[in-house]
Protein backbone atom coordinates (compact mmCIF):
# COMPACT_ATOMS: atom_id res chain seq x y z
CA UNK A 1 -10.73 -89.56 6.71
CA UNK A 2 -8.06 -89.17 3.75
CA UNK A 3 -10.90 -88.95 1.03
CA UNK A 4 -12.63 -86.18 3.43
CA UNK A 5 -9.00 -84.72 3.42
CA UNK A 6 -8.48 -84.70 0.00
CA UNK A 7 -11.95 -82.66 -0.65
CA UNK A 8 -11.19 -79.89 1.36
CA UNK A 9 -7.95 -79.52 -0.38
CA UNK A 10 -9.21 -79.73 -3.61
CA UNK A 11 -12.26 -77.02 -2.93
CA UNK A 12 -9.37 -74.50 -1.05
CA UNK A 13 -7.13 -74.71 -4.60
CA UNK A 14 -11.02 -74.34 -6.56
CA UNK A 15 -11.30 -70.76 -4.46
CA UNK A 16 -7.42 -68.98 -5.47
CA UNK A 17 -7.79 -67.50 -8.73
CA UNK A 18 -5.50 -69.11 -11.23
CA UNK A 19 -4.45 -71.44 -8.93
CA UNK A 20 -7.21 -74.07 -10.74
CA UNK A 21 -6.85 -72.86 -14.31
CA UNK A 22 -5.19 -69.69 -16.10
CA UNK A 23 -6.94 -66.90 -15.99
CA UNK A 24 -9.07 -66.14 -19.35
CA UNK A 25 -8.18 -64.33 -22.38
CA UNK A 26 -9.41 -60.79 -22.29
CA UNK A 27 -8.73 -60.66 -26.42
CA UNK A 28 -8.56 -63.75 -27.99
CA UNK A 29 -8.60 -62.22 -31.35
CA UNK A 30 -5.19 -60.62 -30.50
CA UNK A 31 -2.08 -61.50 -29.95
CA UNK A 32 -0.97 -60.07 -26.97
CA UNK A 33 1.05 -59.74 -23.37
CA UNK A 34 -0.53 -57.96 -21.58
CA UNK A 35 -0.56 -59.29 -17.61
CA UNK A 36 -1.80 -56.12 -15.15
CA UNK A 37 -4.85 -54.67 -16.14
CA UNK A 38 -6.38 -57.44 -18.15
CA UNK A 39 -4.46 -60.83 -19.78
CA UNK A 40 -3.21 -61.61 -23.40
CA UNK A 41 -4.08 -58.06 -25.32
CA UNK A 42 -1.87 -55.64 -27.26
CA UNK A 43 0.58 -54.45 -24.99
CA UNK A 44 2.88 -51.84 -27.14
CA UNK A 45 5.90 -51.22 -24.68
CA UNK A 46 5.42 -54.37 -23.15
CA UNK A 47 5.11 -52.87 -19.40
CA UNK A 48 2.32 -55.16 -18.57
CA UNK A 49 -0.62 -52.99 -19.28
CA UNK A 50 -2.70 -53.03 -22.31
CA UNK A 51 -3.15 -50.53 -25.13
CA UNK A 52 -6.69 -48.96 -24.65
CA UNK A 53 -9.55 -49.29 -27.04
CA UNK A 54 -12.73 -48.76 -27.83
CA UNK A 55 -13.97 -51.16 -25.20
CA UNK A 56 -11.08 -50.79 -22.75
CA UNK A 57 -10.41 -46.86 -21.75
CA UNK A 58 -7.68 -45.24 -19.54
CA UNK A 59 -10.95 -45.07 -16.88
CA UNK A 60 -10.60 -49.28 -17.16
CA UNK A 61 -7.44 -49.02 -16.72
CA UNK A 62 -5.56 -49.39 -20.11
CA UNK A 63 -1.76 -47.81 -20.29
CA UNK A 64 -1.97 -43.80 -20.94
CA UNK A 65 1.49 -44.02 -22.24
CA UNK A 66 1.01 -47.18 -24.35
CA UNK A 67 4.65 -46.21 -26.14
CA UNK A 68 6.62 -45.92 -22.91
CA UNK A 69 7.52 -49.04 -20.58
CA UNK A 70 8.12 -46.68 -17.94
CA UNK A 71 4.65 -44.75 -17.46
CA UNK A 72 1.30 -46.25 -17.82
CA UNK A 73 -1.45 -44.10 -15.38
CA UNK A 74 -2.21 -40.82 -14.94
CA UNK A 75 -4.28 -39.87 -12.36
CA UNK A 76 -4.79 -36.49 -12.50
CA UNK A 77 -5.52 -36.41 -16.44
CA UNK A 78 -2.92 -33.63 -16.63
CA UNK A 79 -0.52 -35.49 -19.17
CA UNK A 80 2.62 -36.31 -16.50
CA UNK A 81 2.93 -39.79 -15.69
CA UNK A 82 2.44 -41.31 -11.71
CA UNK A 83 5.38 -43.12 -11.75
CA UNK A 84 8.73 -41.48 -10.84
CA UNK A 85 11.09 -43.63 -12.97
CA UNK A 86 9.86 -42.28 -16.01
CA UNK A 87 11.33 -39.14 -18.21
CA UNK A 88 8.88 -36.89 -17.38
CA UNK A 89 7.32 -38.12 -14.04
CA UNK A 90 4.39 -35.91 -12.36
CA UNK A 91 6.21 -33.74 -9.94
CA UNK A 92 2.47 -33.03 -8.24
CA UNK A 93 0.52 -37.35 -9.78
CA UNK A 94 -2.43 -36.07 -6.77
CA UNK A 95 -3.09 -32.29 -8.59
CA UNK A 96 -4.19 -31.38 -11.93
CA UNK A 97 -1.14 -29.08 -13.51
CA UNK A 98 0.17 -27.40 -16.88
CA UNK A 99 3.32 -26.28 -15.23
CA UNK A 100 6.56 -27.23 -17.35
CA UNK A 101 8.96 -25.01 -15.56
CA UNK A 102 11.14 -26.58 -12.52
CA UNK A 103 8.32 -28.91 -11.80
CA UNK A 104 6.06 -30.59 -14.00
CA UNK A 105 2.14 -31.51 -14.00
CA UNK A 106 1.75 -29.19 -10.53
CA UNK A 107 -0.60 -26.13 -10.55
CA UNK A 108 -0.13 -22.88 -12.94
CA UNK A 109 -2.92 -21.03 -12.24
CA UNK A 110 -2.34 -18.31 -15.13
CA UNK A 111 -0.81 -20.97 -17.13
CA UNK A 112 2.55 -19.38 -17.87
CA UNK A 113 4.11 -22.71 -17.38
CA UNK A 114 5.79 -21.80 -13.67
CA UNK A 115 4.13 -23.56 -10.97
CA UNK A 116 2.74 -21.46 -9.13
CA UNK A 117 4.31 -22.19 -5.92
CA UNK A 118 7.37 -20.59 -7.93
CA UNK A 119 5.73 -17.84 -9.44
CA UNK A 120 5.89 -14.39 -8.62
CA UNK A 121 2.56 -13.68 -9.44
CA UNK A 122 0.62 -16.52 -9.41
CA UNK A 123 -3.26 -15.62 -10.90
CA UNK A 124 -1.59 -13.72 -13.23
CA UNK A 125 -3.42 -10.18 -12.85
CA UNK A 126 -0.48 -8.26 -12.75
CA UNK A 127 0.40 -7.54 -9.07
CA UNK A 128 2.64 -9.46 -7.50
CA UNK A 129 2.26 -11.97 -4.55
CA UNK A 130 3.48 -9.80 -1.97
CA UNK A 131 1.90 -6.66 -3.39
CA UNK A 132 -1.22 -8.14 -3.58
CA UNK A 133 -0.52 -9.66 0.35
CA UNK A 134 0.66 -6.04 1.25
CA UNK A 135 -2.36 -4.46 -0.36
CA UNK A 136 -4.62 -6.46 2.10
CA UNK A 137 -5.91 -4.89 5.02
CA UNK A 138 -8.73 -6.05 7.97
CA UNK A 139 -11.22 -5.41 5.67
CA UNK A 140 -10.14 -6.31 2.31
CA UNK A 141 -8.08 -9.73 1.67
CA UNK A 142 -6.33 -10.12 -1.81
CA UNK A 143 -6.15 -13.40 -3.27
CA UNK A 144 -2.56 -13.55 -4.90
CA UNK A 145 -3.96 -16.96 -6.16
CA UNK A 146 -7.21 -15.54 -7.91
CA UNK A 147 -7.30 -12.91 -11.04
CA UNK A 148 -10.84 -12.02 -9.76
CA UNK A 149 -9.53 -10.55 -7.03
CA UNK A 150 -7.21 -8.03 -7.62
CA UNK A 151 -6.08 -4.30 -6.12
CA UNK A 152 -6.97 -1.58 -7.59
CA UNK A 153 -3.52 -0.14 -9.61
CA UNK A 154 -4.52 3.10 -11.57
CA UNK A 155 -1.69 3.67 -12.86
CA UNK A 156 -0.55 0.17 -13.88
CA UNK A 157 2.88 0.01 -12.38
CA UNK A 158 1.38 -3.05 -10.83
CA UNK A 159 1.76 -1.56 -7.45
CA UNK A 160 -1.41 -1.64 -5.70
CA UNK A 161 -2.95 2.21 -5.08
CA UNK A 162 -3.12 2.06 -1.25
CA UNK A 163 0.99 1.50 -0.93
CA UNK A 164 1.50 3.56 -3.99
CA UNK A 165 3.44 6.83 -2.92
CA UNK A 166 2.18 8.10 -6.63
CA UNK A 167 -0.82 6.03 -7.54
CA UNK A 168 -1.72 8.18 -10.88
CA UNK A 169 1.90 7.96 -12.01
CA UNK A 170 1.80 11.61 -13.03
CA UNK A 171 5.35 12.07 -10.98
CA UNK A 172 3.55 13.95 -8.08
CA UNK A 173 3.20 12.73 -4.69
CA UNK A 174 0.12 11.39 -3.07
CA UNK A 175 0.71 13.74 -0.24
CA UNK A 176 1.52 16.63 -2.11
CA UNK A 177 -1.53 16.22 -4.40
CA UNK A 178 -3.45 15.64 -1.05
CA UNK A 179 -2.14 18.74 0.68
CA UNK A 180 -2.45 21.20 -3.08
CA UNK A 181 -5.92 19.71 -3.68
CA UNK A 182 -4.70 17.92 -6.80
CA UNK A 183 -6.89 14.56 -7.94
CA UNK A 184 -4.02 11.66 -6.64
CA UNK A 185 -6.13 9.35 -8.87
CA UNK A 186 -6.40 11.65 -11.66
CA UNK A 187 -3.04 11.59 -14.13
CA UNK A 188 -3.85 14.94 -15.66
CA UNK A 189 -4.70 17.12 -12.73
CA UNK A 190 -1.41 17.56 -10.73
CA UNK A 191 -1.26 21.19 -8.71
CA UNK A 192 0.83 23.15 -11.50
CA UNK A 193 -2.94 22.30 -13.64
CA UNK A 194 -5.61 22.95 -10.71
CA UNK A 195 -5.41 26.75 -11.29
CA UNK A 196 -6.85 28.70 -14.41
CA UNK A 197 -6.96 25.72 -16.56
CA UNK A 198 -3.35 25.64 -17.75
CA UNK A 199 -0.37 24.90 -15.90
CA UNK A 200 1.22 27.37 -13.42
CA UNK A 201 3.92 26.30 -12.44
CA UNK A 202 8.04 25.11 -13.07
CA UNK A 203 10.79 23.56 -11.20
CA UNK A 204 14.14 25.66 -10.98
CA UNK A 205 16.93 23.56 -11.71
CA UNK A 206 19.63 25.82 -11.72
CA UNK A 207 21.04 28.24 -14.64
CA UNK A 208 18.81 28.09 -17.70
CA UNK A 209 17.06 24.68 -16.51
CA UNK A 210 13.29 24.50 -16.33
CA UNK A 211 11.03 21.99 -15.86
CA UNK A 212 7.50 20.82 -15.96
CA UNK A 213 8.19 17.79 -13.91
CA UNK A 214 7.93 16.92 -10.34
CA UNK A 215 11.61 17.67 -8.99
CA UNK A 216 11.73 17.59 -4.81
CA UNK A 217 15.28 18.82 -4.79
CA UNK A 218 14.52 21.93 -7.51
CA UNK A 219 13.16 25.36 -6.38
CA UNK A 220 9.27 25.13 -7.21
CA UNK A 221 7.81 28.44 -8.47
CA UNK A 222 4.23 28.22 -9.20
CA UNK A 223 0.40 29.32 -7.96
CA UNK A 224 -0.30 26.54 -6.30
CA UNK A 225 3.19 26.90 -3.97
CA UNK A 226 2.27 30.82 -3.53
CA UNK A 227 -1.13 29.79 -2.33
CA UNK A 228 0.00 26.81 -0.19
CA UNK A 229 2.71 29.38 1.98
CA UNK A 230 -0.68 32.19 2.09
CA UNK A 231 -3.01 29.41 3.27
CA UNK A 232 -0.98 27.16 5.76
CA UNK A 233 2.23 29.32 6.63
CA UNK A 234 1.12 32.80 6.98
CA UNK A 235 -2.10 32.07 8.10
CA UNK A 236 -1.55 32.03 11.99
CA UNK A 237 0.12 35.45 11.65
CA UNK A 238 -3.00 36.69 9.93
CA UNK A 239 -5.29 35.76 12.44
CA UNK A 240 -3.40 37.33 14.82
CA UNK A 241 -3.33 40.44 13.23
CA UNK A 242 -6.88 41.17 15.32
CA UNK A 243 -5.26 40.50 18.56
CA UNK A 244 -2.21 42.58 17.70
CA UNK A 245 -4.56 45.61 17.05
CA UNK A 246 -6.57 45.11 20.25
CA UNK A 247 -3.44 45.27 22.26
CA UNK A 248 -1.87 48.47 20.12
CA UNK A 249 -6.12 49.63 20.84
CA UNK A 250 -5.61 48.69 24.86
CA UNK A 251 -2.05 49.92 24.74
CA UNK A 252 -3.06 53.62 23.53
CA UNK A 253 -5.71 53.64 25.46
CA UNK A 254 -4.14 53.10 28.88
CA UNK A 255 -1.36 56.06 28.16
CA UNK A 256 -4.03 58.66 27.53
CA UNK A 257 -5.58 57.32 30.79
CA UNK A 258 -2.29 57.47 32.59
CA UNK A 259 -1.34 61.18 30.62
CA UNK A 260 -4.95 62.61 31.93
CA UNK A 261 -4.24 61.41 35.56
CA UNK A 262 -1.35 62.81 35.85
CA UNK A 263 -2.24 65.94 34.66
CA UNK A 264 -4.99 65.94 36.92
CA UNK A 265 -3.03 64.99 40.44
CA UNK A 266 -3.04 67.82 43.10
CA UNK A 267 0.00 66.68 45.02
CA UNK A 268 3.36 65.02 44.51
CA UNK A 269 2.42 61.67 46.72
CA UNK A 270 -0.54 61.19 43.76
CA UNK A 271 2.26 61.41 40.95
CA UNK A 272 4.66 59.27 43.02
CA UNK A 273 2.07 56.50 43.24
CA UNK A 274 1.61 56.94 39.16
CA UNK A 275 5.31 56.77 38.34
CA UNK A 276 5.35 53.38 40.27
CA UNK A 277 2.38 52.32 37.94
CA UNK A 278 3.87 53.25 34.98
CA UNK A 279 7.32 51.80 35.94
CA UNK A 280 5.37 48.12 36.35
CA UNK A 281 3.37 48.73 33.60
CA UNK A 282 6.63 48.75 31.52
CA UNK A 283 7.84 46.16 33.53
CA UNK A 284 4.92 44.00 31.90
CA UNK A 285 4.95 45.48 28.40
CA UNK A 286 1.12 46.58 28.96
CA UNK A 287 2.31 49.80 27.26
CA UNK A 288 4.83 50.88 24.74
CA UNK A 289 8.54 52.13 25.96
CA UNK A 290 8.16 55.31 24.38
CA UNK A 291 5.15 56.25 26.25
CA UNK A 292 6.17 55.24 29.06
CA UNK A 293 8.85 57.60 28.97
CA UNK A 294 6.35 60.59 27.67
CA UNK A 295 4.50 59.59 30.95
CA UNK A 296 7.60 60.06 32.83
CA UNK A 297 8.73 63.35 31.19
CA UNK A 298 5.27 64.39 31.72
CA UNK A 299 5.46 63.24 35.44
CA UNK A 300 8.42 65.22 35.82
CA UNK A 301 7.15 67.98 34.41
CA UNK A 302 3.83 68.06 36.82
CA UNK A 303 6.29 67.38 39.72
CA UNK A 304 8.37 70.58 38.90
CA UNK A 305 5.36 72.82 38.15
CA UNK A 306 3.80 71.47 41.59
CA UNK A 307 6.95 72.57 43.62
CA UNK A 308 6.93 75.93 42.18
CA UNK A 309 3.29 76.41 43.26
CA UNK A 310 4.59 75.43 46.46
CA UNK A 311 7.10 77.68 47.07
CA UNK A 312 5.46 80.34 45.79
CA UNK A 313 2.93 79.81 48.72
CA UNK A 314 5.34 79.93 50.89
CA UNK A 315 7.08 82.72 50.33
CA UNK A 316 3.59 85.19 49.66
């Protein structure tokens, strides 16, 4: 029973590694302390891992900083050590990074050396974050964190066109542009250069002062203003020009209808009825004052001549 004992005891101490025999020399050529990744090679800064070689790489698992007893893997390849104690630990040891600006070894998409969570414009194209965020509609989604895909900025004041209140940069207004017919993409076509090929126009400053320049508080004299009051502003009194001549047409009209009925009543009861016409016609400014009184005067008239006739009968 105690030699049976003794057997099992002796194969369960055969099975734990070094617990029978130390374990081999990985370089027995060298003189070396090297403990972690493989036993007794070089081991530089004497942190336990070995210096690579030609037979042993970083992918075996040799010391990427062979020179500092502090760092010895990198994960990501990107050049920052995994662990934290050391000078320049990998602020991101799971992502591949070039950023050396508040954190280190951690994404920089346009490699400016800002991470990018940190960097106003991330991919680099120009347009900020937010622009690029603010530029993004239903439709259309910018990618603040890919130079491919970037707004369209025409002017290259890297503020996307569709929030751009000037998107040529020629000093003029979307709107105004819109509204004058004037290219808003187009940094040579602004509405003082839309007419005859030359420009047309100034801003007033005051004085002596003129300008070429887009001024919203200066007095604008140019074509493009003159034809912008003839086309929008005056237009709805032009088209009613027509109507105001058909009721000066129905106006004239109804007085000489009026003036011949009243020349033509018999009796004073006929031009009594008129005058109460004429009075509401007035009233309703279906004909003009003025002849409305010439109808009166004319009523009167008629009345006076039919009263002689009427006495005159009377006494023959």
């Amino acid at each position: 029973m105690r030699r049976l004992l003794l057997l099992m005891v002796a194969a369960a101490l055969m099975l734990v590694p070094g617990a029978g025999a130390e374990e081999a020399d990985a370089c027995p050529e060298v003189e070396g302390t090297s403990t972690e990744d493989r036993v007794g090679c070089l081991d530089s800064d004497g942190d336990g891992y070995s210096n690579p070689d030609e037979n042993w790489t970083l992918m075996d698992g040799a010391d990427a900083f062979p020179d500092d007893p502090l760092s010895w893997s990198d994960g990501d390849g990107d050049g920052y050590p995994d662990q934290s104690g050391a000078s320049k630990s990998d602020d991101c040891p799971f992502t591949y990074g070039t950023s050396r600006v508040i954190l280190l070894g951690c994404s920089d998409i346009d490699r400016d050396f800002v991470p990018d969570i940190y960097d106003d414009d991330a991919d680099g194209d120009g347009i900020r974050n937010e622009m690029e965020r603010a530029a993004s509609s239903g439709t259309i989604l910018y990618d603040p964190f890919n130079p491919d895909s970037t707004p369209a900025d025409t002017d290259q004041d890297t503020i996307p066109d569709v929030i751009d209140d000037d998107a040529d940069g020629d000093g003029w207004p979307n709107d105004i542009e819109n509204d004058r017919n004037a290219d808003p993409m187009d940094p040579d076509v602004t509405p003082f250069t839309i007419y005859f090929g030359a420009n047309t126009g100034v801003f007033y400053l005051g004085g002596f002062s003129f300008t070429n320049e887009y001024q919203p508080r200066a007095l604008e004299l140019s074509v493009s203003v003159v034809i912008e009051i003839v086309t929008e502003e005056l237009v709805i009194p032009f088209l009613l020009i027509p109507i105001y001549i058909l009721i000066g047409v129905f106006r004239r009209r109804t007085f000489r209808s009026f003036d011949a009925r009243i020349h033509a009543c018999k009796d004073l009861e006929a031009l009594g009825a008129l005058e109460a016409q004429i009075n509401e016609l007035i009233r309703n400014r279906a004909i003009r004052v003025h002849h409305g009184l010439v109808l009166r005067n004319a009523i009167e008239l008629e009345e006076d001549r039919l009263r002689n006739l009427s006495t005159g009968e009377e006494e023959a």
